[in-house]
C-alpha atoms as a PDB file:
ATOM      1  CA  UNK A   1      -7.134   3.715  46.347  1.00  0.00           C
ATOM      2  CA  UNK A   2      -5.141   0.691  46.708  1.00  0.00           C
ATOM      3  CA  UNK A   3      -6.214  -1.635  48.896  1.00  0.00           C
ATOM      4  CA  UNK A   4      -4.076  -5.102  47.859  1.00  0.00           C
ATOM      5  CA  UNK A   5      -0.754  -5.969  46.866  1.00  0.00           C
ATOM      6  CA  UNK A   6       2.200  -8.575  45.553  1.00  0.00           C
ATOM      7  CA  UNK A   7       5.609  -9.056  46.764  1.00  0.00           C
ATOM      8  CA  UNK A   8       7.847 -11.201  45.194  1.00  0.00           C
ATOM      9  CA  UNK A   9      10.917 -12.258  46.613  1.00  0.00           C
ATOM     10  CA  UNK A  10      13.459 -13.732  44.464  1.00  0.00           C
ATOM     11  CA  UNK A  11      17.231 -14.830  44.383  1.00  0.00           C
ATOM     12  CA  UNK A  12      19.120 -15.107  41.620  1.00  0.00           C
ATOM     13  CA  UNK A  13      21.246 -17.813  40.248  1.00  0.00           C
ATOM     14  CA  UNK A  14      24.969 -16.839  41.235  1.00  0.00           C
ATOM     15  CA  UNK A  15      26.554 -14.968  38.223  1.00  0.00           C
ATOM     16  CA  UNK A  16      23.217 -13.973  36.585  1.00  0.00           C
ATOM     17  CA  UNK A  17      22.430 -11.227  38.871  1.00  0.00           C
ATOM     18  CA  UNK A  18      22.544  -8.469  35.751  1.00  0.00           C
ATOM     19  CA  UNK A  19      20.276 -11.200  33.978  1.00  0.00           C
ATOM     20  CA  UNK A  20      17.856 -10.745  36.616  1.00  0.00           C
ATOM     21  CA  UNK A  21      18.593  -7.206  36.385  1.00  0.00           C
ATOM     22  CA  UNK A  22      17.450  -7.097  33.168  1.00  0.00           C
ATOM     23  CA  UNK A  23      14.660  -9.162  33.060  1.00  0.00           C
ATOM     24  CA  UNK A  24      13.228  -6.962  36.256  1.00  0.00           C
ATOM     25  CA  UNK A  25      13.379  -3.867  33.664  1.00  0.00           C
ATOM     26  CA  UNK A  26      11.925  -5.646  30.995  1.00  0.00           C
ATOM     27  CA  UNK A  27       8.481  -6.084  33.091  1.00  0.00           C
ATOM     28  CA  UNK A  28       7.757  -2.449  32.878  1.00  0.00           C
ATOM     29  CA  UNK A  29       6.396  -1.586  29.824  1.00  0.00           C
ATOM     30  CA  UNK A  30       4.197  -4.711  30.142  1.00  0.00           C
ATOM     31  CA  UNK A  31       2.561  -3.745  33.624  1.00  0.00           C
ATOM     32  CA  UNK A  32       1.944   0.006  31.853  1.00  0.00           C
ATOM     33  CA  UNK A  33      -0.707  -1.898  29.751  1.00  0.00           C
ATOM     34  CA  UNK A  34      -2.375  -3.474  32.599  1.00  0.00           C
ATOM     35  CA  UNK A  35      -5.102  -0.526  34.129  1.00  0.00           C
ATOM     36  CA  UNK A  36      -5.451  -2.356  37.169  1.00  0.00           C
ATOM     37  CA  UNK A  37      -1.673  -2.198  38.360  1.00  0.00           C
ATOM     38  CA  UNK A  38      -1.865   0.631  40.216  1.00  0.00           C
ATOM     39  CA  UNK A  39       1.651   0.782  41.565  1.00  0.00           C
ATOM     40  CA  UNK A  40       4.645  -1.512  40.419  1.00  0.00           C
ATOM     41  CA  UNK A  41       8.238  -1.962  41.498  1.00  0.00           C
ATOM     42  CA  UNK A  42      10.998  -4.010  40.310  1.00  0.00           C
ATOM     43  CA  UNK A  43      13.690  -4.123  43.150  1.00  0.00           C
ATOM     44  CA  UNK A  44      17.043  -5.007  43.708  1.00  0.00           C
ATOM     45  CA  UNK A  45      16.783  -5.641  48.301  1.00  0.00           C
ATOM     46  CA  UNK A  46      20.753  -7.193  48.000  1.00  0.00           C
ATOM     47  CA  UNK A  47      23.550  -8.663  46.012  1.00  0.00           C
ATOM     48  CA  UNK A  48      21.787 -11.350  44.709  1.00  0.00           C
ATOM     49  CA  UNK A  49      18.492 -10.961  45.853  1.00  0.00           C
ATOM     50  CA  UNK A  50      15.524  -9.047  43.995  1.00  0.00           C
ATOM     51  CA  UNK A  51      11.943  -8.373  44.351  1.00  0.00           C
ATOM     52  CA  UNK A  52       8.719  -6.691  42.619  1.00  0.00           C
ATOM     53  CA  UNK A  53       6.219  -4.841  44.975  1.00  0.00           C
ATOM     54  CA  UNK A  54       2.509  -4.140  43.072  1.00  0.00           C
ATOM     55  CA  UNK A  55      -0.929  -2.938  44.224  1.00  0.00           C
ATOM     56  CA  UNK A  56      -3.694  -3.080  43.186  1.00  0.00           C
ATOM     57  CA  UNK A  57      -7.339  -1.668  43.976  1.00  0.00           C
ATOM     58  CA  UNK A  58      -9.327  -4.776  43.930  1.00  0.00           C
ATOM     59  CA  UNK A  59      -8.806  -8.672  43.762  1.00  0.00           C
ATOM     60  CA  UNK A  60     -10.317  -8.263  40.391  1.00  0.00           C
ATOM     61  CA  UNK A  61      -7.189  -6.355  39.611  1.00  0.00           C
ATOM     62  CA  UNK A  62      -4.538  -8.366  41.395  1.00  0.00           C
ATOM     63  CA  UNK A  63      -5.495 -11.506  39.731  1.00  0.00           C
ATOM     64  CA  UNK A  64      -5.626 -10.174  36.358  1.00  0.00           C
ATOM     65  CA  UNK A  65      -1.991  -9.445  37.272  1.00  0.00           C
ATOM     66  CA  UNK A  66      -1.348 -12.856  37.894  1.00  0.00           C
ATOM     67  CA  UNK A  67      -2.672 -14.147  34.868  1.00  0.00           C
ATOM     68  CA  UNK A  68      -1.034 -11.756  32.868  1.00  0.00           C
ATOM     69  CA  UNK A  69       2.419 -10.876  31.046  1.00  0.00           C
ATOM     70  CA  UNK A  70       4.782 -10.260  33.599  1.00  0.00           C
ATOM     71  CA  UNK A  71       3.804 -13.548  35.703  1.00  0.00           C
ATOM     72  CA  UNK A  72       4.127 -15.667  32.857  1.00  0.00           C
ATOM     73  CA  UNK A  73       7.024 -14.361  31.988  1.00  0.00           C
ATOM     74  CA  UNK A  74       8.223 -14.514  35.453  1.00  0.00           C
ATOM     75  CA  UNK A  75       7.312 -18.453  35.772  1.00  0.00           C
ATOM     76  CA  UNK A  76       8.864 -19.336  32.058  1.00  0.00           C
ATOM     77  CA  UNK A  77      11.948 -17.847  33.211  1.00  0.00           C
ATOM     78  CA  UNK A  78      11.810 -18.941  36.899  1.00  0.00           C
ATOM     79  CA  UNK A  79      14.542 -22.489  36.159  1.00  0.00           C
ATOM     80  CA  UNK A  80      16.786 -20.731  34.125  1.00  0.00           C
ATOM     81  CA  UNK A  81      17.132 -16.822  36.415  1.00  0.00           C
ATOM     82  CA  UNK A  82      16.283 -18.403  40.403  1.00  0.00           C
ATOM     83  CA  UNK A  83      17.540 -20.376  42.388  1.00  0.00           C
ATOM     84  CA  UNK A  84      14.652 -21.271  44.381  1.00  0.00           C
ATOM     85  CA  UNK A  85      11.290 -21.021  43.195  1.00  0.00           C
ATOM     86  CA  UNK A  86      10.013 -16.927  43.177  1.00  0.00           C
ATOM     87  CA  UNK A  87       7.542 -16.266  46.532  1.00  0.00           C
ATOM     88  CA  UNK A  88       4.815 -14.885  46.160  1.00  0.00           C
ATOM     89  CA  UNK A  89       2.661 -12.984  48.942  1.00  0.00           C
ATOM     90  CA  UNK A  90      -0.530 -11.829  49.340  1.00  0.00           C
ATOM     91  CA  UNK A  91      -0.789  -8.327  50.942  1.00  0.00           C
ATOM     92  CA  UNK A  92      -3.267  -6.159  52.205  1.00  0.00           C
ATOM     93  CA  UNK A  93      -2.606  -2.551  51.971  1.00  0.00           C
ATOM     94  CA  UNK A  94      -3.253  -0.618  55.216  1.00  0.00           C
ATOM     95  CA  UNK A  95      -2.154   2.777  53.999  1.00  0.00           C
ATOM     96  CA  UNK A  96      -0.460   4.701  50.792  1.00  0.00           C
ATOM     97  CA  UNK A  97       0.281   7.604  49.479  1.00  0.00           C
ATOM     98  CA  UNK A  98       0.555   7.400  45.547  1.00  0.00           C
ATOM     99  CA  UNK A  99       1.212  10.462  42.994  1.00  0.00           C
ATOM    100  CA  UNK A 100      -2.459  12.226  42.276  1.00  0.00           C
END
């Protein structure tokens, strides 16, 4: 069961939104290596504004998500794809329902 979670909020630079796009895409077959990422979304919420969504069952879990691939990838390319610095939350999970 999941019980903890990411979201990331992020807005692109104006005219790189298929940059972001792409880079978004590019994340998933590095979070398929990670065990611990139970769930992971890369989302577009607007025009210019994107997000990822990921749980996880444990801390354990969510910070070896942190310190992994995708979130240094995601704080290399931070300067050159956002324009403002991504924001990162904290969730608990109160209730999912994930494929069995």
């Amino acid at each position: 069961m999941v019980k903890l979670a990411l979201f990331v909020r992020l807005e692109a630079k104006p005219g790189i939104e298929q940059d972001v796009e792409r880079f978004l895409l590019s994340g998933l077959p590095l979070v398929q290596a990670e065990p611990a990422t139970t769930a992971w979304f890369g989302l577009r919420l607007g025009p210019s504004t994107f997000g990822i969504f990921d749980a996880f069952p444990d801390e354990a879990g969510r910070e070896a998500h942190l310190s992994g691939q995708v979130a240094a990838a995601l704080m290399e390319k931070a300067g050159e794809l956002f324009a403002t610095p991504p924001s990162i939350e904290k969730i608990d999970v109160l209730a999912a329902k994930l494929p069995g």
